[in-house]
PDB file of N, CA and C in Angstrom:
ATOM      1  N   UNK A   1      -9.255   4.800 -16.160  1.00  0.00           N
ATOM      2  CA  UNK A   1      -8.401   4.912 -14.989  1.00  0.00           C
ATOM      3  C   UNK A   1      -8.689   3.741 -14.052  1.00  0.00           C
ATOM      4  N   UNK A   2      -7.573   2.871 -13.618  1.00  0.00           N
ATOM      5  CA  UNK A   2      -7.921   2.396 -12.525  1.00  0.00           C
ATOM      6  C   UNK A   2      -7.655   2.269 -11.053  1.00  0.00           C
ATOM      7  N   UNK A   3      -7.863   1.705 -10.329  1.00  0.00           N
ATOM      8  CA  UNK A   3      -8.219   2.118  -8.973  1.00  0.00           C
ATOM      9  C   UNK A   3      -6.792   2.520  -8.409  1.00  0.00           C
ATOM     10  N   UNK A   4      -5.159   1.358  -9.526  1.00  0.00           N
ATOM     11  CA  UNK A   4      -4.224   1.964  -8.851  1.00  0.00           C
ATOM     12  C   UNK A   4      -3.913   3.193  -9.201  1.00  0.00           C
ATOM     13  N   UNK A   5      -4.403   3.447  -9.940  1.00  0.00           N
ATOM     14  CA  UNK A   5      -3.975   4.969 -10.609  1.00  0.00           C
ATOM     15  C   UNK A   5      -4.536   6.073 -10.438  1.00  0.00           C
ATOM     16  N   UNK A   6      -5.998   5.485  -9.350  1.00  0.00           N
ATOM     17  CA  UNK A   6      -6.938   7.454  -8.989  1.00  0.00           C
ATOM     18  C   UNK A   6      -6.306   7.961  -8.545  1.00  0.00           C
ATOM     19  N   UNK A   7      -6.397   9.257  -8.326  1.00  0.00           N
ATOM     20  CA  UNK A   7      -6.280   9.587  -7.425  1.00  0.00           C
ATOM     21  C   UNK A   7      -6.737   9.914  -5.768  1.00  0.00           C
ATOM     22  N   UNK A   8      -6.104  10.440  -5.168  1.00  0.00           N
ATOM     23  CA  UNK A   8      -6.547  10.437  -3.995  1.00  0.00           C
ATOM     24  C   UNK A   8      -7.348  11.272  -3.119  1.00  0.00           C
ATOM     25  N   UNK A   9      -7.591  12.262  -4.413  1.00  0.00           N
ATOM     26  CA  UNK A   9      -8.260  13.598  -4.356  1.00  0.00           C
ATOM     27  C   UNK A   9      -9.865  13.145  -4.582  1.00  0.00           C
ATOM     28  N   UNK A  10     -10.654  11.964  -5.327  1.00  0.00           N
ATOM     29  CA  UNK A  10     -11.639  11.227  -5.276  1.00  0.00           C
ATOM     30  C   UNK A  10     -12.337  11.211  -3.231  1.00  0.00           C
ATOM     31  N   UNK A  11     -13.425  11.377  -3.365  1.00  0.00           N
ATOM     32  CA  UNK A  11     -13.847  10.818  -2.509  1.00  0.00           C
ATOM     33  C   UNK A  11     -13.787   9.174  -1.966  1.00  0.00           C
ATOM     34  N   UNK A  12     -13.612   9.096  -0.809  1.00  0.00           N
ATOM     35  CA  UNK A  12     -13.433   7.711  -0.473  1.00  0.00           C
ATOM     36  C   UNK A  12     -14.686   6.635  -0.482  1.00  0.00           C
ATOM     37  N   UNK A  13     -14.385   5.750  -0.810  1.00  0.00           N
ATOM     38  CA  UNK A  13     -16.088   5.084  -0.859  1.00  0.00           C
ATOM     39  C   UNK A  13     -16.239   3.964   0.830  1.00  0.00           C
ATOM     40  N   UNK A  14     -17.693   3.945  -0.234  1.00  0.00           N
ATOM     41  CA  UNK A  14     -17.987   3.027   1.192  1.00  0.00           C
ATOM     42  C   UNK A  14     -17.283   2.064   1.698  1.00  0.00           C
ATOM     43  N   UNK A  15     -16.673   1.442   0.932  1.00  0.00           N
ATOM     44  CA  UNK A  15     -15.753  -0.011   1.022  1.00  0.00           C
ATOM     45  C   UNK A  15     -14.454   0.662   1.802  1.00  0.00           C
ATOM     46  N   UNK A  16     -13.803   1.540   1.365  1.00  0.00           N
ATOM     47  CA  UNK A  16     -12.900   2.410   1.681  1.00  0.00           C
ATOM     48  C   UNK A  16     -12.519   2.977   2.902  1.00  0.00           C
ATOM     49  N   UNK A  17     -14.127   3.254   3.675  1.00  0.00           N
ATOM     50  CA  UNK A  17     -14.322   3.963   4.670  1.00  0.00           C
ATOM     51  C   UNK A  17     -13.747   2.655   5.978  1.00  0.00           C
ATOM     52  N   UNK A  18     -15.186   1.433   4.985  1.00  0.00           N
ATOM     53  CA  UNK A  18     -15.467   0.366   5.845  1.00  0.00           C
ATOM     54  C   UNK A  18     -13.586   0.034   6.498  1.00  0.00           C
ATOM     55  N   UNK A  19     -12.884  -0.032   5.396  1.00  0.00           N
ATOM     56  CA  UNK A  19     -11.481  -0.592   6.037  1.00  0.00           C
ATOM     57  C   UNK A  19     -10.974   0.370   6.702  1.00  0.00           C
ATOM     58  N   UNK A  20     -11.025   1.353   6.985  1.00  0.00           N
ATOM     59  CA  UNK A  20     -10.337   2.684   7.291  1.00  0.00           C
ATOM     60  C   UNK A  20     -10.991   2.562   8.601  1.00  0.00           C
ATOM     61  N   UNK A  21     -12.203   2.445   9.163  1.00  0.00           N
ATOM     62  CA  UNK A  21     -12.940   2.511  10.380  1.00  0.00           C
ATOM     63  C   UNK A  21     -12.650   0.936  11.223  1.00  0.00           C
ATOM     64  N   UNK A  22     -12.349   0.218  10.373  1.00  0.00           N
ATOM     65  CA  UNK A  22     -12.034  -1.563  11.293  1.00  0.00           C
ATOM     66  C   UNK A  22     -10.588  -1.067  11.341  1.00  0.00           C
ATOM     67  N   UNK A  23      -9.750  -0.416  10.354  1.00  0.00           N
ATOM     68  CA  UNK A  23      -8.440  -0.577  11.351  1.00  0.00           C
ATOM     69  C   UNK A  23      -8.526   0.660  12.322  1.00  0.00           C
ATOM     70  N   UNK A  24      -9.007   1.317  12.343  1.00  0.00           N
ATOM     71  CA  UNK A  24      -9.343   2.256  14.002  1.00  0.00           C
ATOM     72  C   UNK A  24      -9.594   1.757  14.732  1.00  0.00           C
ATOM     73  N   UNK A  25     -10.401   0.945  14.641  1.00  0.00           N
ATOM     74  CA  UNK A  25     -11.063   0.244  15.999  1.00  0.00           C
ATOM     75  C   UNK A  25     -10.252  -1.189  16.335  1.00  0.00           C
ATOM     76  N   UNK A  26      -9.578  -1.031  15.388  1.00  0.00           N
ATOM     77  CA  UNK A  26      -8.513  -2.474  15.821  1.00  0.00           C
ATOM     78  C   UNK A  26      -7.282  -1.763  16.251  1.00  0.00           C
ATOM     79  N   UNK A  27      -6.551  -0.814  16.213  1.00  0.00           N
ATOM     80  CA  UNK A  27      -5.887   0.176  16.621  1.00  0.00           C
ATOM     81  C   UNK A  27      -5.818   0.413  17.903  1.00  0.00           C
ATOM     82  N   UNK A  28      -6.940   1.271  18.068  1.00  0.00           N
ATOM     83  CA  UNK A  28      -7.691   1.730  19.253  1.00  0.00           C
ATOM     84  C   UNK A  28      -7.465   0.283  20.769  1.00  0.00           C
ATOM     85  N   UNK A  29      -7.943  -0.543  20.007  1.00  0.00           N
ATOM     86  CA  UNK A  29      -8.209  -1.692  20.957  1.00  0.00           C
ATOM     87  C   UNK A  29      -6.563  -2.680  21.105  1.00  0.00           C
ATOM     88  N   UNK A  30      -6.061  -2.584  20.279  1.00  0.00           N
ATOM     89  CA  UNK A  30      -4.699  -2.560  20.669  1.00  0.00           C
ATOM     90  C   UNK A  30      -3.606  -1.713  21.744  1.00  0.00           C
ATOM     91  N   UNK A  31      -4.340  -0.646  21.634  1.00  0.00           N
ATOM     92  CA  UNK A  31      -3.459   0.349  22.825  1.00  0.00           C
ATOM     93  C   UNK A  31      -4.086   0.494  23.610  1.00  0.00           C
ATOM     94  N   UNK A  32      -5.591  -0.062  24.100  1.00  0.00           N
ATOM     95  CA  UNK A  32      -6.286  -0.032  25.252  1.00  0.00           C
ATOM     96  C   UNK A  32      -5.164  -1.165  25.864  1.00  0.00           C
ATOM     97  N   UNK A  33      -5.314  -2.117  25.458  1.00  0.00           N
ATOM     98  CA  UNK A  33      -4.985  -3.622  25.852  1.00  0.00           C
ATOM     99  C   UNK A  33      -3.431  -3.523  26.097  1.00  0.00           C
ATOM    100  N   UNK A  34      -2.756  -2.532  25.566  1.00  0.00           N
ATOM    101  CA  UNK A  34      -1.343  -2.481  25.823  1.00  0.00           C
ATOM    102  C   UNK A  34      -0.459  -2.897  25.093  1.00  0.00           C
ATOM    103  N   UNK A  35      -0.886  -3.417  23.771  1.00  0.00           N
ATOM    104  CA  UNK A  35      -0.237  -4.084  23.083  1.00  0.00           C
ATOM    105  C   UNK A  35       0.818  -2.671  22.268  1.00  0.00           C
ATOM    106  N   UNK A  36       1.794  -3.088  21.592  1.00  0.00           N
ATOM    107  CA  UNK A  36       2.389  -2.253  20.671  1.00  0.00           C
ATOM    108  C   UNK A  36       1.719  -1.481  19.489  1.00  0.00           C
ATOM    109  N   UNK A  37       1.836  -0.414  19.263  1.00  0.00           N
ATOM    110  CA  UNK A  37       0.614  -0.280  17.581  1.00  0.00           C
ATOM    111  C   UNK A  37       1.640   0.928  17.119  1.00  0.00           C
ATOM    112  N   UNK A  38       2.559   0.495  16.115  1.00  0.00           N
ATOM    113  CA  UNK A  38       3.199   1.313  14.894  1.00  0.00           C
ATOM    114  C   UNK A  38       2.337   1.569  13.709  1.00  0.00           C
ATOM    115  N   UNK A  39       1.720   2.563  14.302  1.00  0.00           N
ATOM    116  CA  UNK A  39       1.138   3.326  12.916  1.00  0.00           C
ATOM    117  C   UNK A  39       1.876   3.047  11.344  1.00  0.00           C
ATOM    118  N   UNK A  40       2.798   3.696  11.302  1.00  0.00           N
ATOM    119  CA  UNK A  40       3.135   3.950   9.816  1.00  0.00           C
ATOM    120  C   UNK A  40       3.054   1.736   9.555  1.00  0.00           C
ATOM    121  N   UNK A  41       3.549   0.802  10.316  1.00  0.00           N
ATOM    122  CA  UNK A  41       3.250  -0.007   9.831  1.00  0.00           C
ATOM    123  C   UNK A  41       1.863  -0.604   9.306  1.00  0.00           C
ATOM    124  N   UNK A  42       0.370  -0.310  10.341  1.00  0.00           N
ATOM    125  CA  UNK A  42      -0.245  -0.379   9.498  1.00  0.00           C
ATOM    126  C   UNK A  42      -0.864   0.322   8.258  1.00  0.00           C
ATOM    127  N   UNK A  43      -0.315   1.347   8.668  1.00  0.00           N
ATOM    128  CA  UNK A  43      -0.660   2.789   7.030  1.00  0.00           C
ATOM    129  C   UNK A  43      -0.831   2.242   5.894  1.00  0.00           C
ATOM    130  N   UNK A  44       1.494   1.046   5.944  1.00  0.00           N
ATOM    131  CA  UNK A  44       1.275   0.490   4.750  1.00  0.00           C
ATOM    132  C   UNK A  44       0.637  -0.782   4.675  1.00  0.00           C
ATOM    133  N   UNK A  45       0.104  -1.389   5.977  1.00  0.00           N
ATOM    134  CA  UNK A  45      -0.131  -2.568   5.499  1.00  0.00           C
ATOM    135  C   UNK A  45      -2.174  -2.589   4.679  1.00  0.00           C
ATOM    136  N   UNK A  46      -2.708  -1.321   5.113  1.00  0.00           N
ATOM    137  CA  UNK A  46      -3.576  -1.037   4.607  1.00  0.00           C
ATOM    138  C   UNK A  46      -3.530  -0.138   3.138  1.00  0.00           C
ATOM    139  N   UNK A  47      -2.126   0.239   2.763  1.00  0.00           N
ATOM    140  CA  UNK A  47      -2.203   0.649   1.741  1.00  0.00           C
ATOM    141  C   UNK A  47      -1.993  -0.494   0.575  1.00  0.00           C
ATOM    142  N   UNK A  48      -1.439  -1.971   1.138  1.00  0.00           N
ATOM    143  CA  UNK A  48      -1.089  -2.422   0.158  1.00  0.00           C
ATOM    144  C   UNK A  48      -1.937  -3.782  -0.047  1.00  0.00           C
ATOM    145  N   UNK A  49      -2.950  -3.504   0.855  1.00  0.00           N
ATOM    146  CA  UNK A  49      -3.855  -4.465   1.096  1.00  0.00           C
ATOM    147  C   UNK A  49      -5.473  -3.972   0.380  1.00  0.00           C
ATOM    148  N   UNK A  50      -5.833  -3.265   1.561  1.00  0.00           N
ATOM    149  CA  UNK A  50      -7.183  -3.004   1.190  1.00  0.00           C
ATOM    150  C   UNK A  50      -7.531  -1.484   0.865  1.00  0.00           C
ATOM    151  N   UNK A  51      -6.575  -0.540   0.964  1.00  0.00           N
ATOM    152  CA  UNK A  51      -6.685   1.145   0.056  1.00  0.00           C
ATOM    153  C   UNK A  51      -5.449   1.438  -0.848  1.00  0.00           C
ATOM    154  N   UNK A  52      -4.876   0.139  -1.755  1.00  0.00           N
ATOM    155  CA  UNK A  52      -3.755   0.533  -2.740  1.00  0.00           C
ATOM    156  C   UNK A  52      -4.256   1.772  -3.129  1.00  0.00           C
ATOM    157  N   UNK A  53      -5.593   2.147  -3.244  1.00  0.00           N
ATOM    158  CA  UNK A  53      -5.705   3.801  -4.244  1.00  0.00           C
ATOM    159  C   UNK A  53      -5.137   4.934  -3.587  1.00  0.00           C
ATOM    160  N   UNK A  54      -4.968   4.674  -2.255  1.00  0.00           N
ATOM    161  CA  UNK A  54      -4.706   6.153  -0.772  1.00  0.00           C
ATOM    162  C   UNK A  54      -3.390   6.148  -0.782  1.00  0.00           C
ATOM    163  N   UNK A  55      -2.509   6.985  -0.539  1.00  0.00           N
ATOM    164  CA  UNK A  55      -1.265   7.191   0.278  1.00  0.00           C
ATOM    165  C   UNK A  55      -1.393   6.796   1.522  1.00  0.00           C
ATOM    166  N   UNK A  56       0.042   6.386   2.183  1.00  0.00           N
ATOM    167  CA  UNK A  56       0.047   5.842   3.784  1.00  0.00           C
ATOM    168  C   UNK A  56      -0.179   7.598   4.097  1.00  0.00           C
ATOM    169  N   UNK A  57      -0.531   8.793   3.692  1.00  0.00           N
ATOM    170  CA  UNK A  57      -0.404   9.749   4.076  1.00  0.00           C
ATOM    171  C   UNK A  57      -1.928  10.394   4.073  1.00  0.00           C
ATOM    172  N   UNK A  58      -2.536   9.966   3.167  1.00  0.00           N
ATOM    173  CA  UNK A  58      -3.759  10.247   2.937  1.00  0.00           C
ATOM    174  C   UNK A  58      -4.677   8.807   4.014  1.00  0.00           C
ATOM    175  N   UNK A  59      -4.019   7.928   4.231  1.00  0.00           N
ATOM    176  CA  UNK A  59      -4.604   6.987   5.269  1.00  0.00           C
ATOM    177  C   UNK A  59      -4.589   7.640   6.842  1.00  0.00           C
ATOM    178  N   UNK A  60      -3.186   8.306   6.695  1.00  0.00           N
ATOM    179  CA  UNK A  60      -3.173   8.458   8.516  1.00  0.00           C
ATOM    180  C   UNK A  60      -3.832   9.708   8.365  1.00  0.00           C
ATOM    181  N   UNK A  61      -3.868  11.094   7.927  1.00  0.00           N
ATOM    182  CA  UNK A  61      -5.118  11.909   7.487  1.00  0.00           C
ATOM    183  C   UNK A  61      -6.521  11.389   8.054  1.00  0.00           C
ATOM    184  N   UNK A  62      -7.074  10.363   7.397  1.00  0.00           N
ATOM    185  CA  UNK A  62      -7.959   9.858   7.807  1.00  0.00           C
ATOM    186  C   UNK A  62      -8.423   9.117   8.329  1.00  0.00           C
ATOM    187  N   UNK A  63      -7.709   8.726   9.030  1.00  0.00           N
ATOM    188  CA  UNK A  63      -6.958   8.266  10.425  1.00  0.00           C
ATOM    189  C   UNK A  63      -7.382   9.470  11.991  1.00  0.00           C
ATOM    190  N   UNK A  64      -6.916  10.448  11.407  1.00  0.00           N
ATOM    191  CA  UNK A  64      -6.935  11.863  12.234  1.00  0.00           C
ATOM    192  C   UNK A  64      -8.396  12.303  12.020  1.00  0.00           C
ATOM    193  N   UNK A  65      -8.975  11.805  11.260  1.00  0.00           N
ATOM    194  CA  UNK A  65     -10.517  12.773  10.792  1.00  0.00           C
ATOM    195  C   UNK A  65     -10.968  11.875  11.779  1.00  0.00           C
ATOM    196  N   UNK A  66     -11.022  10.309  12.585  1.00  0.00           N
ATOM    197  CA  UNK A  66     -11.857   9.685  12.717  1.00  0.00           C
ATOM    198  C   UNK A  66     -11.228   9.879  14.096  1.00  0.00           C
ATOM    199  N   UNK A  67     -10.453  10.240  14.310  1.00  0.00           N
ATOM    200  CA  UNK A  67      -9.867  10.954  15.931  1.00  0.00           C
ATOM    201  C   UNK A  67     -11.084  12.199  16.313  1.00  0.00           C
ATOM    202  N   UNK A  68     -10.957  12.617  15.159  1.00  0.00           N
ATOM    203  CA  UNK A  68     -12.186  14.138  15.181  1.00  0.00           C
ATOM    204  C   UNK A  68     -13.379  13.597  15.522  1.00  0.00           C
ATOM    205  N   UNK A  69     -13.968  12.596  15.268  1.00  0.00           N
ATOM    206  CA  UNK A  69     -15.604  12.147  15.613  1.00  0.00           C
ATOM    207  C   UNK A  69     -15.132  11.787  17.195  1.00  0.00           C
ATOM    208  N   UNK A  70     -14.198  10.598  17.210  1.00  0.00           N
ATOM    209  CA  UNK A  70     -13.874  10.610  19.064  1.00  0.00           C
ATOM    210  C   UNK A  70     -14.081  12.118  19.684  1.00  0.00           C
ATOM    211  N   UNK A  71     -13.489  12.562  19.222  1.00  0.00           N
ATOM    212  CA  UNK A  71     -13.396  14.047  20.222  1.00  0.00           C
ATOM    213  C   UNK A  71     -14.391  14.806  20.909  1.00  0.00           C
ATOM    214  N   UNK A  72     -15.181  14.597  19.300  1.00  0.00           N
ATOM    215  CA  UNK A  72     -16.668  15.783  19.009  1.00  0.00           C
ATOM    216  C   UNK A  72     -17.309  14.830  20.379  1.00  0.00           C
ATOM    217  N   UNK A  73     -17.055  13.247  20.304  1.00  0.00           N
ATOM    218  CA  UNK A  73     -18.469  12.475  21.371  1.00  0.00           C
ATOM    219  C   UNK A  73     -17.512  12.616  23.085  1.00  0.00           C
ATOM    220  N   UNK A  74     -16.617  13.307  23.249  1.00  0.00           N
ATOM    221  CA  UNK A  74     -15.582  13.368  24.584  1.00  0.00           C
ATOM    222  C   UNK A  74     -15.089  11.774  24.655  1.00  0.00           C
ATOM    223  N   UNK A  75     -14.530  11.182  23.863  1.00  0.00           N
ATOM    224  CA  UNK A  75     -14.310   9.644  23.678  1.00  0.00           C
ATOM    225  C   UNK A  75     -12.304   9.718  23.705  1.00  0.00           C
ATOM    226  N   UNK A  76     -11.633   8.953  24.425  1.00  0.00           N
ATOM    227  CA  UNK A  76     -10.502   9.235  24.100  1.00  0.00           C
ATOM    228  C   UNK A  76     -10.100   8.553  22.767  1.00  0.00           C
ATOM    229  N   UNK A  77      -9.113   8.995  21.892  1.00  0.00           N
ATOM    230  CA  UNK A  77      -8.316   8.506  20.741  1.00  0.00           C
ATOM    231  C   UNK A  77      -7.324   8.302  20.511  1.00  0.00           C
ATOM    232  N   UNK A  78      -6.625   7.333  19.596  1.00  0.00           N
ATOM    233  CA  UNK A  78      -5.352   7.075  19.452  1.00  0.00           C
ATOM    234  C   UNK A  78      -4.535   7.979  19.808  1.00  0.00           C
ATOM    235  N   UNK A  79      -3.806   7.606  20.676  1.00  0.00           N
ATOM    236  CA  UNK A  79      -2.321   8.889  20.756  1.00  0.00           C
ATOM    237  C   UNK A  79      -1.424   8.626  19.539  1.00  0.00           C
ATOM    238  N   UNK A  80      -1.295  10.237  19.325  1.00  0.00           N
ATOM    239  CA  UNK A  80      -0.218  10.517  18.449  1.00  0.00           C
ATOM    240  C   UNK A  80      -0.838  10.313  17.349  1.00  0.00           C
ATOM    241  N   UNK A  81      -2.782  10.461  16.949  1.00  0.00           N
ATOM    242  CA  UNK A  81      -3.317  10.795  15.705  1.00  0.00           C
ATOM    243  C   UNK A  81      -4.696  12.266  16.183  1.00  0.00           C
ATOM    244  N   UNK A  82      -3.717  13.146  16.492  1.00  0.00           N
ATOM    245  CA  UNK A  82      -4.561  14.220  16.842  1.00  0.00           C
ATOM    246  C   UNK A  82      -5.574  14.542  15.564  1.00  0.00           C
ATOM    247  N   UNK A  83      -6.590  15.256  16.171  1.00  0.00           N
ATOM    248  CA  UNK A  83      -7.919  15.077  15.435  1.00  0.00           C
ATOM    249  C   UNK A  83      -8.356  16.430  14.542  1.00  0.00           C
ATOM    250  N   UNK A  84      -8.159  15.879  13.246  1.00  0.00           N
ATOM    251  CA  UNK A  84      -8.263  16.667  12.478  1.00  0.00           C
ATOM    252  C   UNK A  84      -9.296  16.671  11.686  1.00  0.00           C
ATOM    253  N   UNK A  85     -10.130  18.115  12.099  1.00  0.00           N
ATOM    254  CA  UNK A  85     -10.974  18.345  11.105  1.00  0.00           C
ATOM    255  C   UNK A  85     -11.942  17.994   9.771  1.00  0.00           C
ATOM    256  N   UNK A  86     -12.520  18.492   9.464  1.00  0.00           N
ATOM    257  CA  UNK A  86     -13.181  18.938   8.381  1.00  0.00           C
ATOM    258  C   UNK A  86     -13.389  17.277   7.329  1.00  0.00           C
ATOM    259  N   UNK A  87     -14.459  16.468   8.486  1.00  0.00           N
ATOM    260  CA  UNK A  87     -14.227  15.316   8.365  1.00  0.00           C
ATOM    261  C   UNK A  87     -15.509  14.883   7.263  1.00  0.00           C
ATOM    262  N   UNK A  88     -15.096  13.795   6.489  1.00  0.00           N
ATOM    263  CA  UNK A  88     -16.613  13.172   5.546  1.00  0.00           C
ATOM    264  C   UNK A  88     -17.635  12.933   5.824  1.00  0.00           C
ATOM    265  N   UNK A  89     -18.486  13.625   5.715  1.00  0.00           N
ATOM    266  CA  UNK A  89     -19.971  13.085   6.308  1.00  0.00           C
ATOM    267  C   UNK A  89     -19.942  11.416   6.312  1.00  0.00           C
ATOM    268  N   UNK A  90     -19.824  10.931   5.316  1.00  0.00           N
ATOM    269  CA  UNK A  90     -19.756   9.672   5.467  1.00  0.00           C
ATOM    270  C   UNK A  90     -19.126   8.817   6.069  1.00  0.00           C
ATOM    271  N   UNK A  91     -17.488   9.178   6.576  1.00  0.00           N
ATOM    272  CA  UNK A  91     -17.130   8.853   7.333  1.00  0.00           C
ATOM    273  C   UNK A  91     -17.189   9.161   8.959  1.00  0.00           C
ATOM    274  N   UNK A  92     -17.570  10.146   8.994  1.00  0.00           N
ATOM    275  CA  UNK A  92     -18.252  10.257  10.196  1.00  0.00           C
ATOM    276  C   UNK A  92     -19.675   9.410  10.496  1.00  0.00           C
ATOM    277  N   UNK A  93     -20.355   9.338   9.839  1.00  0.00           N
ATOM    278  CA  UNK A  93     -21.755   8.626   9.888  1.00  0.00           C
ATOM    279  C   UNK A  93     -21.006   7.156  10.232  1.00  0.00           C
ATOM    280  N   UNK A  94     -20.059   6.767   9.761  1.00  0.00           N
ATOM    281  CA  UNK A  94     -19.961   5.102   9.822  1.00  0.00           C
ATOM    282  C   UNK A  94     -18.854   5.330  11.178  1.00  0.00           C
ATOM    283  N   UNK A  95     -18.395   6.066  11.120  1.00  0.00           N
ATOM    284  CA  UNK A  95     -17.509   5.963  12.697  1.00  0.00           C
ATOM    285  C   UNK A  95     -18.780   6.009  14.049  1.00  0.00           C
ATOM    286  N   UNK A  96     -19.267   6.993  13.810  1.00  0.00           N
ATOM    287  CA  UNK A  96     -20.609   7.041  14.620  1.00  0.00           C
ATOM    288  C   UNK A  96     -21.714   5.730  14.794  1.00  0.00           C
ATOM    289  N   UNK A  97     -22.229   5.093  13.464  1.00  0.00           N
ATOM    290  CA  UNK A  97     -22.657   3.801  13.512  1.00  0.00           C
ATOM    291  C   UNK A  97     -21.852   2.663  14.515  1.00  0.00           C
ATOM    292  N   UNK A  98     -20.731   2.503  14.187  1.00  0.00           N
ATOM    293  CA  UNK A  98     -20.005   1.591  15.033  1.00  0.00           C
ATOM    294  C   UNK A  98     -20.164   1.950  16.509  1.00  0.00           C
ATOM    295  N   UNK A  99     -19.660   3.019  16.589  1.00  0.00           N
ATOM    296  CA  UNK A  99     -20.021   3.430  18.337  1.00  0.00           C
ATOM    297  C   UNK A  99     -21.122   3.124  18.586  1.00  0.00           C
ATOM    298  N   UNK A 100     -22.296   3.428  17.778  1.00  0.00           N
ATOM    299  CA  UNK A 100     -23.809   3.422  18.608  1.00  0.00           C
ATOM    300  C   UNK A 100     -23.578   1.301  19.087  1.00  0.00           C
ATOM    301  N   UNK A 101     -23.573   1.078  17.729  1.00  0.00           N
ATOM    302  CA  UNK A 101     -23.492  -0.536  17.627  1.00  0.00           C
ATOM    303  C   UNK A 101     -22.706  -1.104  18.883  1.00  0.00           C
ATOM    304  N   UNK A 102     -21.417  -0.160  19.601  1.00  0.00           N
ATOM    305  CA  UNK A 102     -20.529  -0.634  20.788  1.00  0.00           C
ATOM    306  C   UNK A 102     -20.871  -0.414  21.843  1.00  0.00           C
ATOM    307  N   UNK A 103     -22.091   0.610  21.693  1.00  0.00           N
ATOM    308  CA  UNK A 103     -22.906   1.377  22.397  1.00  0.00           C
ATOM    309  C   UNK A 103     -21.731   2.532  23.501  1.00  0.00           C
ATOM    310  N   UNK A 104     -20.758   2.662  22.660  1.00  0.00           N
ATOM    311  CA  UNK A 104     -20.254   3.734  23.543  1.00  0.00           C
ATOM    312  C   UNK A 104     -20.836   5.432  23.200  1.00  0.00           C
ATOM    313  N   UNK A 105     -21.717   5.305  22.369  1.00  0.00           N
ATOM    314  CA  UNK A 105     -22.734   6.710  22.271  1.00  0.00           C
ATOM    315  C   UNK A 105     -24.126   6.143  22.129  1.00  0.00           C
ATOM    316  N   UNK A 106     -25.116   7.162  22.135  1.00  0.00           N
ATOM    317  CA  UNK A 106     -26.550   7.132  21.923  1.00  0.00           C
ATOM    318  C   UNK A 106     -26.681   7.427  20.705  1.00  0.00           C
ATOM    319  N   UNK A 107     -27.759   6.745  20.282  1.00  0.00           N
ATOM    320  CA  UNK A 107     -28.343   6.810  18.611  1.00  0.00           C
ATOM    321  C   UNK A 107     -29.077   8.475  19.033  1.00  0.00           C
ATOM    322  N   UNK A 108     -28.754   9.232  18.261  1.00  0.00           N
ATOM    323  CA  UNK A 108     -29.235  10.727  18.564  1.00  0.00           C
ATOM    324  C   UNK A 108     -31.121  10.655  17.815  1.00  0.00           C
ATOM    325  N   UNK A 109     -31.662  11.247  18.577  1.00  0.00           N
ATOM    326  CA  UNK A 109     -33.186  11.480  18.789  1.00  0.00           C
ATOM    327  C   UNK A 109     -33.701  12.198  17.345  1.00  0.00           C
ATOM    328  N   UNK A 110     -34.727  11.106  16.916  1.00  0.00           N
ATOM    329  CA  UNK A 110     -35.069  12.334  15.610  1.00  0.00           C
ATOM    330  C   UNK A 110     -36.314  12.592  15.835  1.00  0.00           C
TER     331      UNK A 110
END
């Protein structure tokens, strides 16, 4: 099987995540700044770029999971990608990394 042909039911990998979390935060920082940001355009431009394996549907999904880590830290998030649930450990861990790194959260105490 290859990568165009997994499915989407696979866990997402690290590489996967990595593009999925830079276009959030390039997103994000687009509608701080005021600029325009049509979702479904970048959905596909990340589907046909750097997650051909995802649906633009299974992108904005997880899209919405990484709205869910904003939430959990009281952080505002993209409008119009309400925050959905029942998110990847792993992708949460790397949404969380970036914040600590932006320092808009604290590295939590072990």
């Amino acid at each position: 099987m290859t990568d165009r042909t997994r499915t989407t039911r696979e866990p997402w990998s690290s590489e996967e995540i990595d593009a999925i979390v830079d276009a959030y935060f390039q997103m994000l920082g687009d509608e701080v700044a005021g600029r325009d940001v049509v979702k479904m355009h970048r959905y596909r431009e990340l589907h046909r770029n750097e997650l051909p394996s995802r649906t633009e549907k299974a992108i904005e999904r997880k899209m919405q999971n990484i709205s869910a880590v904003f939430d959990r830290h009281g952080l505002p998030f993209i409008q119009g990608l309400a925050p959905l649930r029942n998110t990847q450990a792993d992708l949460e861990s790397a949404v969380e990394e970036r914040l600590i790194e932006l320092v808009w959260i604290r590295r939590p105490k072990t």
